[in-house]
PDB file of N, CA and C in Angstrom:
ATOM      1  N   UNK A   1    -147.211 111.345  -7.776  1.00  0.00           N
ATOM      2  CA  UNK A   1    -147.080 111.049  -9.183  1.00  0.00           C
ATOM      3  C   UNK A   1    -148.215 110.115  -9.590  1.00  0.00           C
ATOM      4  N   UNK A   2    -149.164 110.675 -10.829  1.00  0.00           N
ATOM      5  CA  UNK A   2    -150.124 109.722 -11.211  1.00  0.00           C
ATOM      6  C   UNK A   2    -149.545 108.718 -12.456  1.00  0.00           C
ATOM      7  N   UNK A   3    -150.018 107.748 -12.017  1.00  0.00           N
ATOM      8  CA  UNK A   3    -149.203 106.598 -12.820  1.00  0.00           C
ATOM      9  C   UNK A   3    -150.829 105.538 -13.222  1.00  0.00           C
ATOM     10  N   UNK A   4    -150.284 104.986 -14.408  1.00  0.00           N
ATOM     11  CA  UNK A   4    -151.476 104.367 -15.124  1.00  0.00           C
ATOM     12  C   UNK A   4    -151.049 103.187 -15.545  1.00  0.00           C
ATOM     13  N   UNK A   5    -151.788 101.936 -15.572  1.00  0.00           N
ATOM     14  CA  UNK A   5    -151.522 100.611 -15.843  1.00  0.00           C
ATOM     15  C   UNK A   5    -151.314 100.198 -17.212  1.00  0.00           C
ATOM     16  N   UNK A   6    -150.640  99.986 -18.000  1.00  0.00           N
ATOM     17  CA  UNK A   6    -150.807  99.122 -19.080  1.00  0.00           C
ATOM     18  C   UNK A   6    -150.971  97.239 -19.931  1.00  0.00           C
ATOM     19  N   UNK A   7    -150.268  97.190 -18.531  1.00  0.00           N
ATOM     20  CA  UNK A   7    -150.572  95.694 -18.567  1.00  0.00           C
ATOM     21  C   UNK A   7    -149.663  95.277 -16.986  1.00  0.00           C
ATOM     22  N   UNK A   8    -150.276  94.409 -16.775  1.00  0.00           N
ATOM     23  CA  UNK A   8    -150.131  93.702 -14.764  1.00  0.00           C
ATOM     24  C   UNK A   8    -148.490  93.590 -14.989  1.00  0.00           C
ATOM     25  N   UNK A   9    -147.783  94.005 -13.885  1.00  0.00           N
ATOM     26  CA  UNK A   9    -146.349  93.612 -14.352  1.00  0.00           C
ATOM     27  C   UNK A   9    -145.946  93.044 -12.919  1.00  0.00           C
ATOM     28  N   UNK A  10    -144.653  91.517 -12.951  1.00  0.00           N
ATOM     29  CA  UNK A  10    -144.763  90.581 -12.107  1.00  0.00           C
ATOM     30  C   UNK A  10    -144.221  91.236 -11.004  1.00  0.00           C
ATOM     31  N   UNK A  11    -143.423  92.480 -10.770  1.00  0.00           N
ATOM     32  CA  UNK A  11    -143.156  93.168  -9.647  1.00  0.00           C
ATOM     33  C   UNK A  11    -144.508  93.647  -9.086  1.00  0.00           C
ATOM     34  N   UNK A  12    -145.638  93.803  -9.430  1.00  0.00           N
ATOM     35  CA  UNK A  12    -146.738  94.257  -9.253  1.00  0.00           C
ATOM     36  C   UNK A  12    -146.519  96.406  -8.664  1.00  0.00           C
ATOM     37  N   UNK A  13    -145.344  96.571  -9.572  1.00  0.00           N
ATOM     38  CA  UNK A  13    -145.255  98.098 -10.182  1.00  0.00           C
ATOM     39  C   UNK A  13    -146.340  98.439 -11.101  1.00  0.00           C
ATOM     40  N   UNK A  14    -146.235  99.761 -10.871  1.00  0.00           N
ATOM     41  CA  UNK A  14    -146.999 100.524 -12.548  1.00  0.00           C
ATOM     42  C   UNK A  14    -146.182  99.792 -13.474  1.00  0.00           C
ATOM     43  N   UNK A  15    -147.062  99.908 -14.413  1.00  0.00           N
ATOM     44  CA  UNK A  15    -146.534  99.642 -16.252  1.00  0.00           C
ATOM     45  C   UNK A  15    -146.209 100.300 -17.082  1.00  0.00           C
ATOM     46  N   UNK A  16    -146.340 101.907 -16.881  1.00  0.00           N
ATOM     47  CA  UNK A  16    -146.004 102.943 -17.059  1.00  0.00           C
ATOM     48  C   UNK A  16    -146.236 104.482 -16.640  1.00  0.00           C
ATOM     49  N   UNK A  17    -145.674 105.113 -16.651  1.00  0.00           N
ATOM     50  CA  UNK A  17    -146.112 106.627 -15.775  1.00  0.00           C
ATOM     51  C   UNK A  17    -146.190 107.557 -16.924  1.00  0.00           C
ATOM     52  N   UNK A  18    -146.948 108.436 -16.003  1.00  0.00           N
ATOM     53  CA  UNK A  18    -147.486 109.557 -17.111  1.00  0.00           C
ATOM     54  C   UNK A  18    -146.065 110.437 -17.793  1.00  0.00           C
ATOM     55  N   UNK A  19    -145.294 110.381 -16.967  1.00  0.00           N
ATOM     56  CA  UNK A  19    -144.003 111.105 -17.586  1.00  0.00           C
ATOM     57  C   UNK A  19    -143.136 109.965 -18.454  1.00  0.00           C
ATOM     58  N   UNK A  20    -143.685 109.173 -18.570  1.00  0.00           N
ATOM     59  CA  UNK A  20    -143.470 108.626 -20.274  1.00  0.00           C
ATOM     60  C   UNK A  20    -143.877 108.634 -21.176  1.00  0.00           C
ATOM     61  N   UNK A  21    -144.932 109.984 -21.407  1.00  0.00           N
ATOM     62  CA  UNK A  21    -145.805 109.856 -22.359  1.00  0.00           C
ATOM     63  C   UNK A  21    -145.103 110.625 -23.286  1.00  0.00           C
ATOM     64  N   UNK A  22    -144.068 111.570 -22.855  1.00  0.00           N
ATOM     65  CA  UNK A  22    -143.591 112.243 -23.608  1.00  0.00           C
ATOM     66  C   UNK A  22    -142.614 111.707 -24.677  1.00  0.00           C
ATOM     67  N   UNK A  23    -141.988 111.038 -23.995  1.00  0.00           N
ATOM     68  CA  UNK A  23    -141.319 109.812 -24.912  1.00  0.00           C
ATOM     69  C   UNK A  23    -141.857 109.010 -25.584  1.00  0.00           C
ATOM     70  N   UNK A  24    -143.166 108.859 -25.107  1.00  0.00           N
ATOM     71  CA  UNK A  24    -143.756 107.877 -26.357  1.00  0.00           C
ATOM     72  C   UNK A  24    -143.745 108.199 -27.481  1.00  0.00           C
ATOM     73  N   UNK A  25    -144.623 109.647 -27.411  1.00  0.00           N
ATOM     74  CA  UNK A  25    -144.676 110.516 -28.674  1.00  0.00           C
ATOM     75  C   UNK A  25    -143.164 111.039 -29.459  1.00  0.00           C
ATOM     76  N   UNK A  26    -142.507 110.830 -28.593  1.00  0.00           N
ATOM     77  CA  UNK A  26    -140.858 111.343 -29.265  1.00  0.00           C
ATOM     78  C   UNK A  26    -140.730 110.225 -30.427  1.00  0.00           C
ATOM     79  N   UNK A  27    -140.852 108.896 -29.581  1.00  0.00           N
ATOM     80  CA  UNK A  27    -140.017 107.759 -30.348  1.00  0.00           C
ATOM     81  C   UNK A  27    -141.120 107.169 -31.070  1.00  0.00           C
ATOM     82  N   UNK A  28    -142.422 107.437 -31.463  1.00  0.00           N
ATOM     83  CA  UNK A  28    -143.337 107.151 -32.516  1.00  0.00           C
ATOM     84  C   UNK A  28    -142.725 108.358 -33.672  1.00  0.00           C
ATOM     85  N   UNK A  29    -142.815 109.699 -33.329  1.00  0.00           N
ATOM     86  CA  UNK A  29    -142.736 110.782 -34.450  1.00  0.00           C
ATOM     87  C   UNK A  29    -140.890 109.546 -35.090  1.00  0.00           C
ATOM     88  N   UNK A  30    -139.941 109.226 -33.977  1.00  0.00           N
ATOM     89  CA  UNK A  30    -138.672 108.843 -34.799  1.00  0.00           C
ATOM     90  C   UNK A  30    -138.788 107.618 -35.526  1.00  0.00           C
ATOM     91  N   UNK A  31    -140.407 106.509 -34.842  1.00  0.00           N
ATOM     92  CA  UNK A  31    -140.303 105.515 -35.742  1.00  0.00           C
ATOM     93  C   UNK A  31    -141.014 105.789 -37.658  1.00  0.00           C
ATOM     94  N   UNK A  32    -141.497 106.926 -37.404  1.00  0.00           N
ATOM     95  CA  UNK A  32    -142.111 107.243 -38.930  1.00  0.00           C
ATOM     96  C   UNK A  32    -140.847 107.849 -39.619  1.00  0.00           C
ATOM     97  N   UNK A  33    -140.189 108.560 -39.232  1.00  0.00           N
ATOM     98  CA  UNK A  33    -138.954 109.335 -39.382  1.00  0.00           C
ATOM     99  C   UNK A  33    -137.692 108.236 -40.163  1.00  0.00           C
ATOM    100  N   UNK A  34    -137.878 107.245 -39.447  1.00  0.00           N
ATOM    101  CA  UNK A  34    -137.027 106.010 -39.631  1.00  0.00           C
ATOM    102  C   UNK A  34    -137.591 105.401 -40.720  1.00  0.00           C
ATOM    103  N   UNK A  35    -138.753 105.095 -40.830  1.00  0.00           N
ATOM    104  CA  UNK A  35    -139.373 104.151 -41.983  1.00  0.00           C
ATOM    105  C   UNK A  35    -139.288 105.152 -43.324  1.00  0.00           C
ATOM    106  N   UNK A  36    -139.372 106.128 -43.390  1.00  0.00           N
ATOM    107  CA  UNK A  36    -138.985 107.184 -44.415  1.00  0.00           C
ATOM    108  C   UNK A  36    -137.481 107.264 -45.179  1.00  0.00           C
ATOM    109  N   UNK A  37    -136.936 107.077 -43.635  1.00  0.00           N
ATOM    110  CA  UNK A  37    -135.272 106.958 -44.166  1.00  0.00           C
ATOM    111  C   UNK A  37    -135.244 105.238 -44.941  1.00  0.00           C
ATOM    112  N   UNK A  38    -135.371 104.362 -44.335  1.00  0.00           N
ATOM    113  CA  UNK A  38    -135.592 103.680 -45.088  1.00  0.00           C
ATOM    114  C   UNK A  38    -136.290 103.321 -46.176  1.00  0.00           C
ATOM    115  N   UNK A  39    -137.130 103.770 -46.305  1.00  0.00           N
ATOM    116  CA  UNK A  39    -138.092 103.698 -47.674  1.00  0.00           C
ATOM    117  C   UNK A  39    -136.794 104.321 -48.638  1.00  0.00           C
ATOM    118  N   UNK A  40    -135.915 105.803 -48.684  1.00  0.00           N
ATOM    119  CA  UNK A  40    -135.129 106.290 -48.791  1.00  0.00           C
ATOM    120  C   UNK A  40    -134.157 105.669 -49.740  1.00  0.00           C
ATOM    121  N   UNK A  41    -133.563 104.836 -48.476  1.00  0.00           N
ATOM    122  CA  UNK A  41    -132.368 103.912 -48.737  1.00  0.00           C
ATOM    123  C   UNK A  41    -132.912 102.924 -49.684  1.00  0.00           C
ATOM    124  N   UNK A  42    -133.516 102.153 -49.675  1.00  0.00           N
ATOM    125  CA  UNK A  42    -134.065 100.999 -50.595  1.00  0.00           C
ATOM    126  C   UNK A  42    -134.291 101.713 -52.092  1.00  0.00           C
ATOM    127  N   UNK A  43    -134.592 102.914 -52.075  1.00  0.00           N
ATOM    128  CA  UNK A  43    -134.907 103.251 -53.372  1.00  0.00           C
ATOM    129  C   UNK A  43    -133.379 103.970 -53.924  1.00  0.00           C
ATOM    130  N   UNK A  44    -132.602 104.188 -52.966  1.00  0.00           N
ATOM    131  CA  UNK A  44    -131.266 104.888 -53.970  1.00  0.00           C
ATOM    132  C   UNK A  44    -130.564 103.522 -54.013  1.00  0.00           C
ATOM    133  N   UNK A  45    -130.637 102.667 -53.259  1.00  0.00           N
ATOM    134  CA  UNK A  45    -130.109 101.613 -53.758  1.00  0.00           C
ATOM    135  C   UNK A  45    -130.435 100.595 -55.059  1.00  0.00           C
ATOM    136  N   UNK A  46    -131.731 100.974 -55.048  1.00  0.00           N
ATOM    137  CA  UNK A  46    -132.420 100.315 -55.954  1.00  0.00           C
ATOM    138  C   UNK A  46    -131.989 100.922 -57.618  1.00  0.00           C
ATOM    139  N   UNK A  47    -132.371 102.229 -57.493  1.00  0.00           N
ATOM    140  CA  UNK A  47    -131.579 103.044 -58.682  1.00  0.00           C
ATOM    141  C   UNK A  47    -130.439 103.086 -58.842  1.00  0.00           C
ATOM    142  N   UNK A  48    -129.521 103.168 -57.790  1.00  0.00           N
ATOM    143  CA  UNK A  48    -128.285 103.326 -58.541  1.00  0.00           C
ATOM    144  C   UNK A  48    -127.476 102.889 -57.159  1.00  0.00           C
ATOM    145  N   UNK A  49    -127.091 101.539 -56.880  1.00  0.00           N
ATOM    146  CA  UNK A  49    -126.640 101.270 -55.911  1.00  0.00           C
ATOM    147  C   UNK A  49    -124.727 101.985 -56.084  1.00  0.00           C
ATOM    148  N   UNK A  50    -124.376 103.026 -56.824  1.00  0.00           N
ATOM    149  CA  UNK A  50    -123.227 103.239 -57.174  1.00  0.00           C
ATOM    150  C   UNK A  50    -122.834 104.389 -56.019  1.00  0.00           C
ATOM    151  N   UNK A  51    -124.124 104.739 -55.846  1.00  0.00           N
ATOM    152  CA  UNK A  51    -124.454 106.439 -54.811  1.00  0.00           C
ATOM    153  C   UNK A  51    -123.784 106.255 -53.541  1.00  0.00           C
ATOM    154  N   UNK A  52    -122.799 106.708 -53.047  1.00  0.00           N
ATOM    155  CA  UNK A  52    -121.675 106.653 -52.050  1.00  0.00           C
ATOM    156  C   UNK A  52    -121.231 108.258 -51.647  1.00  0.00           C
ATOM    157  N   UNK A  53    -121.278 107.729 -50.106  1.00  0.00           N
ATOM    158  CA  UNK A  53    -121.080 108.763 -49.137  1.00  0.00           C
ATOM    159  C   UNK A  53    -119.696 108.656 -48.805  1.00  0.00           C
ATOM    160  N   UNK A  54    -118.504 109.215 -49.162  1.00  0.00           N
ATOM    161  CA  UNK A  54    -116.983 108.853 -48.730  1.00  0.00           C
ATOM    162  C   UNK A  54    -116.961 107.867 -48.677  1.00  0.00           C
ATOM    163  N   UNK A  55    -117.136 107.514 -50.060  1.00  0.00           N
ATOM    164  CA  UNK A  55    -116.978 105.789 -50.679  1.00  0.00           C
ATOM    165  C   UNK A  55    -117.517 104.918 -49.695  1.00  0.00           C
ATOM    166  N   UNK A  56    -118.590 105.049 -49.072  1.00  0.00           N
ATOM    167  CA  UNK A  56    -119.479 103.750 -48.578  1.00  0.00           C
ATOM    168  C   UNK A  56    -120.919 103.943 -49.501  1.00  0.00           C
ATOM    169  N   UNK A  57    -121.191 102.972 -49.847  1.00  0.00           N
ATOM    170  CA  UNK A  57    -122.396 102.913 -50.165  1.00  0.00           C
ATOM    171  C   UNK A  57    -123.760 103.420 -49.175  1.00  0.00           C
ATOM    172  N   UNK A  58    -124.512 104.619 -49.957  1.00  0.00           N
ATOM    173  CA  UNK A  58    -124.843 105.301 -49.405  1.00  0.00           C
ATOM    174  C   UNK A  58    -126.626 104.784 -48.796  1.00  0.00           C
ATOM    175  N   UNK A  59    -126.800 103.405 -48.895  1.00  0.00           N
ATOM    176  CA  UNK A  59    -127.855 102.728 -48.313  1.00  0.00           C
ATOM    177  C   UNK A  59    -127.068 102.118 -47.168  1.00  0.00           C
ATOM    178  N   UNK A  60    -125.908 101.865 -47.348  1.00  0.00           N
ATOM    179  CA  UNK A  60    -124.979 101.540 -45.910  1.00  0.00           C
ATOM    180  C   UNK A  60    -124.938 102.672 -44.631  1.00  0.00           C
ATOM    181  N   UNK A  61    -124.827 103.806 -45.365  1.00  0.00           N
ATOM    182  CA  UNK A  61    -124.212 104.653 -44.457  1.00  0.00           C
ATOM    183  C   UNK A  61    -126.032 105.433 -43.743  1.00  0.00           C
ATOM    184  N   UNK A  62    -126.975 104.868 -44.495  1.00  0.00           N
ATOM    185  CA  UNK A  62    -128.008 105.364 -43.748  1.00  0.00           C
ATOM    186  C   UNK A  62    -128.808 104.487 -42.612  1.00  0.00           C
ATOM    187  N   UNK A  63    -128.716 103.283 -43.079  1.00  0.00           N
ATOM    188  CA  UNK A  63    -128.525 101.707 -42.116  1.00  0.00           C
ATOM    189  C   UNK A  63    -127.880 102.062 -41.192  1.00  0.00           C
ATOM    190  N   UNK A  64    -126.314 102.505 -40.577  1.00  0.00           N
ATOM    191  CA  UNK A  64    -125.940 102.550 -39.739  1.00  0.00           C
ATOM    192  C   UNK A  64    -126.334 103.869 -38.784  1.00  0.00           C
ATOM    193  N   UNK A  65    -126.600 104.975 -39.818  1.00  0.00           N
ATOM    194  CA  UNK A  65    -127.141 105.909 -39.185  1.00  0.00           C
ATOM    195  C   UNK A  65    -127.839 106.205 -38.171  1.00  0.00           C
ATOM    196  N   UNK A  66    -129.171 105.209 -38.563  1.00  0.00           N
ATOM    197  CA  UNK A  66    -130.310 104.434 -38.170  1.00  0.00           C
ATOM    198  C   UNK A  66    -130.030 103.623 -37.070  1.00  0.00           C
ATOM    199  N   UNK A  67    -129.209 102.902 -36.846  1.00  0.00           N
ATOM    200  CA  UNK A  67    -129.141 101.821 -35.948  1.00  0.00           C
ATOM    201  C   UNK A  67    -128.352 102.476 -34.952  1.00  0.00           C
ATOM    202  N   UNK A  68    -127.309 103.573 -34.977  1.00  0.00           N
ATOM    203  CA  UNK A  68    -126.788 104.233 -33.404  1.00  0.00           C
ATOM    204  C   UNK A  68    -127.885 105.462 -33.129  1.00  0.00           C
ATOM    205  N   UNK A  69    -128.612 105.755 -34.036  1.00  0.00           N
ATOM    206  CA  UNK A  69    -129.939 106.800 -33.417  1.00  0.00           C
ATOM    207  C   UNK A  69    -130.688 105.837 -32.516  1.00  0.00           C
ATOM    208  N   UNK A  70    -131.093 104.180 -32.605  1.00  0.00           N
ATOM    209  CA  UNK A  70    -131.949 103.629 -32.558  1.00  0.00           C
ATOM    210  C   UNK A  70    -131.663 103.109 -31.000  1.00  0.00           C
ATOM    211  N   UNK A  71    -130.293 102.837 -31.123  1.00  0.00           N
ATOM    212  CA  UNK A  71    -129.417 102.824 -29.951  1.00  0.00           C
ATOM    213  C   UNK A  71    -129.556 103.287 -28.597  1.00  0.00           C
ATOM    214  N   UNK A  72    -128.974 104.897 -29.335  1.00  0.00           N
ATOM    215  CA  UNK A  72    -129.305 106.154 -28.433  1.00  0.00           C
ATOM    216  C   UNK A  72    -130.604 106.095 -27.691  1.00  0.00           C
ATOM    217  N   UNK A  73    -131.521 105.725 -28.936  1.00  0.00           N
ATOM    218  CA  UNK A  73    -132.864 106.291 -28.327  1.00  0.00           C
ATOM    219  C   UNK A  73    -133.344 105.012 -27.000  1.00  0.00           C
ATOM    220  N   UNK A  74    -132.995 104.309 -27.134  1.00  0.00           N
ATOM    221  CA  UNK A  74    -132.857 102.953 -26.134  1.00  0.00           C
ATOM    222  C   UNK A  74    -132.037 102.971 -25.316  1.00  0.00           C
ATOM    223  N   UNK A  75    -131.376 103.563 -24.937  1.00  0.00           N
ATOM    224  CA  UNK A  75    -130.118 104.228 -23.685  1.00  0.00           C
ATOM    225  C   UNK A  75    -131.161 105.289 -23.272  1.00  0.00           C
ATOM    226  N   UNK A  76    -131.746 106.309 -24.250  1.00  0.00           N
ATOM    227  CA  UNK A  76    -132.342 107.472 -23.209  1.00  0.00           C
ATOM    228  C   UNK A  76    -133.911 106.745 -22.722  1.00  0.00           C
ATOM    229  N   UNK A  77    -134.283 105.660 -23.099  1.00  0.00           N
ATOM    230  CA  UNK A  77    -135.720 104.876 -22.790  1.00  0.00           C
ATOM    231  C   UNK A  77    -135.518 104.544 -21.762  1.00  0.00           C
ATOM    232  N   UNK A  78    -133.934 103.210 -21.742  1.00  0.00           N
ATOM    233  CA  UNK A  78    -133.674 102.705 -20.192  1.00  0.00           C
ATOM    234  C   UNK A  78    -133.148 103.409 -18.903  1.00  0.00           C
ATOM    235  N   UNK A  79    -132.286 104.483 -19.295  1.00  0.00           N
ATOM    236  CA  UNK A  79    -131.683 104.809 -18.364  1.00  0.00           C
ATOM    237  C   UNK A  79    -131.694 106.695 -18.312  1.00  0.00           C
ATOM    238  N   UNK A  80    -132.926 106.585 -18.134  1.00  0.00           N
ATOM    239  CA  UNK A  80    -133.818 108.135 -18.285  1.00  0.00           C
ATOM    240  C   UNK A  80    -133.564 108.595 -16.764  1.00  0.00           C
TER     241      UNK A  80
END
């Protein structure tokens, strides 16, 4: 397995391997994905904070959305 340095780490392991590259690119395409949804939310809240998803406010319900995707994606980072 070819593995590439990114910065010295105190186990004196790699810093990352090439079969994380794929994930990198996963969870960059989800951090633009995310800033969209939020851009999103701020603006229906902004217009009409009345906008509700089964009566939650629907800048709430995309916040949380967001935060168990964000979760997930940090469970499949650590324990890949």
């Amino acid at each position: 397995m070819r593995t590439r340095t990114i910065a010295p780490s105190g186990g004196g392991g790699p810093g990352a391997t090439y079969d994380d590259q794929g994930l990198v690119y996963f969870v960059f395409i989800m951090l633009v994905i995310f800033m969209a949804a939020w851009g999103v939310a701020v603006s229906y809240s902004l217009k009409n904070p009345a906008v509700a998803f089964h009566g939650i406010p629907i800048h709430i319900c995309i916040g949380v959305a967001l935060y168990v995707i964000s979760v997930a994606l940090t469970y499949a980072k650590e324990w890949k």
